[in-house]
Protein backbone atom coordinates (compact mmCIF):
# COMPACT_ATOMS: atom_id res chain seq x y z
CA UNK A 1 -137.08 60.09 9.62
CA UNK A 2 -134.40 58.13 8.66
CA UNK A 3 -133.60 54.65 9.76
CA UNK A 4 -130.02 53.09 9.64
CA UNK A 5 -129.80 49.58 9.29
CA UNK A 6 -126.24 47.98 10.46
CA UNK A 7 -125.50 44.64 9.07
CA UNK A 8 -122.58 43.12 11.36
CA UNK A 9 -121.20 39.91 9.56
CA UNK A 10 -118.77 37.57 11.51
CA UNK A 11 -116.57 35.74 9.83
CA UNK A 12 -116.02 32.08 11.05
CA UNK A 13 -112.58 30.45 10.48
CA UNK A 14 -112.44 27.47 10.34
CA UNK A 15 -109.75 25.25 10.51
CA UNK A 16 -109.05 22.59 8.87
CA UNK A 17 -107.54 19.30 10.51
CA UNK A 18 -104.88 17.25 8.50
CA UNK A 19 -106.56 14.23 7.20
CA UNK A 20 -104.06 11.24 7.51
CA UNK A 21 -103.74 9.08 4.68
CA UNK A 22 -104.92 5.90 6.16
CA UNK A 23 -108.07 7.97 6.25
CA UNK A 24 -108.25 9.39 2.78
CA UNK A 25 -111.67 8.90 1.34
CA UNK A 26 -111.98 6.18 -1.25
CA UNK A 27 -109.16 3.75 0.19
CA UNK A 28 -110.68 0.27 0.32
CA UNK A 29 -108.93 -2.41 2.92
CA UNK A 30 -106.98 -4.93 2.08
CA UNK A 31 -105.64 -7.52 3.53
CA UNK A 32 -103.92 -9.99 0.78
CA UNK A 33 -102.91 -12.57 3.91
CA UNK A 34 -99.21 -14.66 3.73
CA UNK A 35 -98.61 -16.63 0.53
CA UNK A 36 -95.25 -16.11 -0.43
CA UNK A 37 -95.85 -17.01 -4.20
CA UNK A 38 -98.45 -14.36 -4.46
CA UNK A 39 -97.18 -10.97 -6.76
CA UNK A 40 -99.13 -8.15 -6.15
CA UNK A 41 -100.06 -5.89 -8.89
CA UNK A 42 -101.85 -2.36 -7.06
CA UNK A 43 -102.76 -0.63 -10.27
CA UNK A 44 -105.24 1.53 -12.94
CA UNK A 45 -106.96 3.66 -10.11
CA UNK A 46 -106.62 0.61 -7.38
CA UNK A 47 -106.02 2.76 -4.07
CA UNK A 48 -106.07 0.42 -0.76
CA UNK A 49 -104.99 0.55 2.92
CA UNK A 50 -103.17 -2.44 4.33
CA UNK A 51 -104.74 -3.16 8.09
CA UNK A 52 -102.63 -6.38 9.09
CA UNK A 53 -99.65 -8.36 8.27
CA UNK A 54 -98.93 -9.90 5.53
CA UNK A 55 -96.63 -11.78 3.52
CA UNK A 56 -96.27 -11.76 -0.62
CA UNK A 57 -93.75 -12.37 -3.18
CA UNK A 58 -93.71 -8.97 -4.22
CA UNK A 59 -95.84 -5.78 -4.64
CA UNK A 60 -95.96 -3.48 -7.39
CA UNK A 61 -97.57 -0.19 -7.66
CA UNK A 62 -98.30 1.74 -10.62
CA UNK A 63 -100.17 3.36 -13.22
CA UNK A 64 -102.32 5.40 -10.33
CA UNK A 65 -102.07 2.45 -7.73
CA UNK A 66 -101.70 3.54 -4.21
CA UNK A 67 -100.76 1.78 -1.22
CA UNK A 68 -101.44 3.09 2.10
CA UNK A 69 -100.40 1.75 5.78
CA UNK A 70 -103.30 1.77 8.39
CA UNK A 71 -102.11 3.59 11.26
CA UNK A 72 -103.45 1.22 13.68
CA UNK A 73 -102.75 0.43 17.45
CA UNK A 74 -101.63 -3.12 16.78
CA UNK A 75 -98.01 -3.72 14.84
CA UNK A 76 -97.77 -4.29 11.42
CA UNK A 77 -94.87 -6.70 9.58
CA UNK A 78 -95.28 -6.96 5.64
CA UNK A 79 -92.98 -9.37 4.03
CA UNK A 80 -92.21 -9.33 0.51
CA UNK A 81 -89.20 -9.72 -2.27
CA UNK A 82 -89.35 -6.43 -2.93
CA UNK A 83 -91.79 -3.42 -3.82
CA UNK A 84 -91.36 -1.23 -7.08
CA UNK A 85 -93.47 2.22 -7.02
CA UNK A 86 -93.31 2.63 -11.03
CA UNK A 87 -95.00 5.27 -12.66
CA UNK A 88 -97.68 7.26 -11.08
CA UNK A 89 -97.69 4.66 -8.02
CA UNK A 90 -97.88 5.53 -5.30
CA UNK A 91 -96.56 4.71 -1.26
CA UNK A 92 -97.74 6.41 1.63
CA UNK A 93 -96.67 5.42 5.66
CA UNK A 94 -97.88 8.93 7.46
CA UNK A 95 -97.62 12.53 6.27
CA UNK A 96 -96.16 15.45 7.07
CA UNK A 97 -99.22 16.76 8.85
CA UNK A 98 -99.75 13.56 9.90
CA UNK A 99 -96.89 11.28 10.90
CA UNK A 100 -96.84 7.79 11.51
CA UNK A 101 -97.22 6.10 14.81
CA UNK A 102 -97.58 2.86 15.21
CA UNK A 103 -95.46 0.16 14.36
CA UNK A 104 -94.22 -1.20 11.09
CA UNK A 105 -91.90 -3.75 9.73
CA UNK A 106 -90.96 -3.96 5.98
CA UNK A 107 -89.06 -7.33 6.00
CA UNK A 108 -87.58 -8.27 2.32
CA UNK A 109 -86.86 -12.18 2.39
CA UNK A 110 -84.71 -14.15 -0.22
CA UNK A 111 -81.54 -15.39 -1.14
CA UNK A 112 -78.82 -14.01 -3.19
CA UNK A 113 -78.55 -16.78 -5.51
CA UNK A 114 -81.84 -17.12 -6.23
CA UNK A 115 -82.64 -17.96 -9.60
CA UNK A 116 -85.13 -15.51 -10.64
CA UNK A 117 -83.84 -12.42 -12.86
CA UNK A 118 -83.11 -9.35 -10.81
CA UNK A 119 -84.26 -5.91 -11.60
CA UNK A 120 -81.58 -4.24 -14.23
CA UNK A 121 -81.47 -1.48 -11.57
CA UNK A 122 -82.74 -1.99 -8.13
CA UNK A 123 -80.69 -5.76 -8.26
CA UNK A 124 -82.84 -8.01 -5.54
CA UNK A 125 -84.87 -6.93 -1.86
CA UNK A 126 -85.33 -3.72 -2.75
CA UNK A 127 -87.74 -0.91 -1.78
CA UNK A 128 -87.66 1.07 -5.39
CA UNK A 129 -88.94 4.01 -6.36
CA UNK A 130 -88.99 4.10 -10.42
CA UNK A 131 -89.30 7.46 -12.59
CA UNK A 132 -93.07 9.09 -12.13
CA UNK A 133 -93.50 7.20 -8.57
CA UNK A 134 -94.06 8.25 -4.97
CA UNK A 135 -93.11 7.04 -1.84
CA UNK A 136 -94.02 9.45 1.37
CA UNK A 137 -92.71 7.82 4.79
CA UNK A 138 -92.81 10.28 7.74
CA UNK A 139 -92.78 9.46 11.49
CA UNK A 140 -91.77 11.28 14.89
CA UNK A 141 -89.09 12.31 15.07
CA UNK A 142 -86.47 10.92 17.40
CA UNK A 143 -83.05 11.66 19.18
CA UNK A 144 -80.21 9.51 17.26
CA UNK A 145 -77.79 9.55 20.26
CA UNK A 146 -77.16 11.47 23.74
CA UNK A 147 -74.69 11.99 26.50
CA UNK A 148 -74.74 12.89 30.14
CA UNK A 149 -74.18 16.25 31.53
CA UNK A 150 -73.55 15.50 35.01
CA UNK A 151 -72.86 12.04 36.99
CA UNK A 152 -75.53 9.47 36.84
CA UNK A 153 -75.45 7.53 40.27
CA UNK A 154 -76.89 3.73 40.10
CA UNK A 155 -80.46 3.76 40.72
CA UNK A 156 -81.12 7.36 40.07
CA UNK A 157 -83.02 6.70 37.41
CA UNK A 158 -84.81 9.78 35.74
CA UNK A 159 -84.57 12.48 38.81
CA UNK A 160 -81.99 14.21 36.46
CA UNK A 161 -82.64 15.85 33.27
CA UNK A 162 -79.81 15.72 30.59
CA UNK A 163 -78.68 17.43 27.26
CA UNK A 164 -79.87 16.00 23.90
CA UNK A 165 -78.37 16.44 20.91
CA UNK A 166 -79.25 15.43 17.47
CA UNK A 167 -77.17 14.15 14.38
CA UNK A 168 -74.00 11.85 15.27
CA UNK A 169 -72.86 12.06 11.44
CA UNK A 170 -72.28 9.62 8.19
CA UNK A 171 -71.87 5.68 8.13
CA UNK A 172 -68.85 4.45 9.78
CA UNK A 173 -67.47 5.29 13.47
CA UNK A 174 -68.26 8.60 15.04
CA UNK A 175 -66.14 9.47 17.66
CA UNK A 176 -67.05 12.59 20.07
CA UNK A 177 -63.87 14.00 22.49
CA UNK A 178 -65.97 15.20 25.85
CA UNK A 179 -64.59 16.98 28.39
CA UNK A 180 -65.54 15.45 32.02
CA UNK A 181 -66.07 18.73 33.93
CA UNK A 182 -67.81 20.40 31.67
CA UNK A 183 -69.68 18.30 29.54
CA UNK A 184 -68.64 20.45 26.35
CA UNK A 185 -67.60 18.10 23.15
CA UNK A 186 -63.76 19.40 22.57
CA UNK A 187 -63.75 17.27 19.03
CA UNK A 188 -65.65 15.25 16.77
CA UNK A 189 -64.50 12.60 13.67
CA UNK A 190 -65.73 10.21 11.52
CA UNK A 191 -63.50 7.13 10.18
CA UNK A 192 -65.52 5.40 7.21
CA UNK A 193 -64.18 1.81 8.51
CA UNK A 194 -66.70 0.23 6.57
CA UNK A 195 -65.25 1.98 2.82
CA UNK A 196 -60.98 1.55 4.07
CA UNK A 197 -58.55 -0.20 5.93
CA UNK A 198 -56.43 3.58 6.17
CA UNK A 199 -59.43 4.87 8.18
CA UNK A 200 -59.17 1.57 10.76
CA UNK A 201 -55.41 3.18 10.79
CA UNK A 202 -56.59 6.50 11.21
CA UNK A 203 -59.20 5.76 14.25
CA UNK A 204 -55.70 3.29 16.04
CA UNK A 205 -53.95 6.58 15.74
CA UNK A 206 -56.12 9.19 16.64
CA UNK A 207 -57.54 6.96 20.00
CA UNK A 208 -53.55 6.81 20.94
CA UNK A 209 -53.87 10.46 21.28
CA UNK A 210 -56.49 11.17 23.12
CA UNK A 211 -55.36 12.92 26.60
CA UNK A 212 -55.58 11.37 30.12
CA UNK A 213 -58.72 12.47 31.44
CA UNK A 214 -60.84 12.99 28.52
CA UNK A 215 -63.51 10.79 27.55
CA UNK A 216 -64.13 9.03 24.19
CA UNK A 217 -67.25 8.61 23.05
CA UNK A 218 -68.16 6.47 20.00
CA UNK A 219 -71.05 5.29 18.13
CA UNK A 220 -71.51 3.24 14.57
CA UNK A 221 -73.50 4.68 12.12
CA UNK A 222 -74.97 2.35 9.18
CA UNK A 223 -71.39 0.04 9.58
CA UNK A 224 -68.25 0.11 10.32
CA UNK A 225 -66.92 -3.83 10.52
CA UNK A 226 -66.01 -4.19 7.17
CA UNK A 227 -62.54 -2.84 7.16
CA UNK A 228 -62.04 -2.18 10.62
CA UNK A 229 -58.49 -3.63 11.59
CA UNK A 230 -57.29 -5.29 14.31
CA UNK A 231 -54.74 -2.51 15.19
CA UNK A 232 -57.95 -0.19 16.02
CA UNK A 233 -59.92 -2.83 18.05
CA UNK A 234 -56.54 -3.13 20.02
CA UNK A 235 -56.14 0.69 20.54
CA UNK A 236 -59.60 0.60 21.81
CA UNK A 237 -59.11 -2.43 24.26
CA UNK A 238 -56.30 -0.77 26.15
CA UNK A 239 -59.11 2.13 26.57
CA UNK A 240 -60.91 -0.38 28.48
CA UNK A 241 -63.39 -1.34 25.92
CA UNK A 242 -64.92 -5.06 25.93
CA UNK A 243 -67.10 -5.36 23.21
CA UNK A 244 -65.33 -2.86 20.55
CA UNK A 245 -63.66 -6.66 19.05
CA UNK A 246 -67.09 -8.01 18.23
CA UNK A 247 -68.12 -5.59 16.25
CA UNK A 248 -70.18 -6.92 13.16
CA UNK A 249 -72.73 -6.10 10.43
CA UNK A 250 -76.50 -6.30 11.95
């Protein structure tokens, strides 16, 4: 008689969950505290996780340093001159798998006449990446601008969903032509009033001709101040705008 033996193998697939970096094995913590004299050297092999605030002169990474941001539930502000990623350094604030979510502040402090020699590239408060270095920052992803679809009453609040859309454009003033009925954008510009005085020129001319009815909508992008002329703030005043004349660098 002869016997059959069936051997039935299941496969298991398993899946493997992103690891974010904060939680990369072999990070040790560091918190360096606020001494504003104190430059920070994160080299040979050195691989840490910052978990608090803190304030330096200046950080360095290189030579297989790496510097990673806890992702923690509390905010994080870290204060320096400026941070060079130099060779084989490395900078990590989330992943793609894995971005970041909590909230961080990179605050460069000092003057512009300071006395100590800048960097022959990066100058002074910079975030710089040299030749051979990394930096990774990835975080959700979020809607630069939107407009309404349909007539928002005082206190309505949220009842009404509305249309997103993503991307207004390059530094300067954006301007978006919208039809009222509809909702649909008719035209779209940019005037780099930040780079030329013939683009302030440009914007006084093109809001002239903008058709009864219509509305203008405009954003900044980066900014848009340093050439803008007074000819353009005064086109956009007869539109009804208030606050168009104040218009400054951040």
């Amino acid at each position: 008689m002869k016997i059959c033996v069936a051997f039935v193998v299941v496969a298991v697939l398993h899946i493997a969950q992103a690891v974010c970096p904060d939680q990369w094995p072999g990070l040790q913590p560091w918190t360096p505290g606020h001494n504003e004299a104190h430059r920070v050297t994160i080299g040979h092999g050195r691989r840490v996780v910052l978990t608090s605030s803190a304030t330096v002169h200046s950080i360095e990474i290189l030579n297989g340093g790496k510097l990673v941001i806890a992702d923690s539930g509390r905010p994080i502000l870290l204060r320096a001159k400026h941070i060079l990623i130099g060779n084989k350094g490395e900078l990590h604030i989330g992943s793609p798998e894995c971005p970041y979510k909590g909230n961080l502040t990179i605050s460069l402090f000092g003057r512009s006449d300071d006395s100590e020699v800048e960097h022959s590239y990066f100058g002074r408060k910079y975030v710089g990446v040299g030749t051979g270095g990394t930096l990774e920052i990835h975080g959700d992803k979020k809607l630069s601008w939107t407009f309404l679809n349909k007539t928002l009453h005082p206190g309505q609040g949220n009842e009404n969903s509305y249309h997103f859309e993503r991307s207004w454009g390059n530094r300067g003033i954006i301007v978006h032509i919208i039809n009222p009925n509809t909702g649909d954008v008719l035209h779209t510009d940019r005037f780099d009033t930040y780079r030329s005085k013939d683009e302030s020129r440009r914007l006084a001319q093109y809001v002239d001709e903008v058709e009864t009815g219509q509305i203008l909508a405009m954003v900044v992008n980066d900014e848009g101040s340093n050439n803008l002329e007074d000819l353009a703030k005064k086109a956009l005043s007869k539109l009804g705008s208030r606050h168009f004349h104040r218009l400054g660098f951040r």
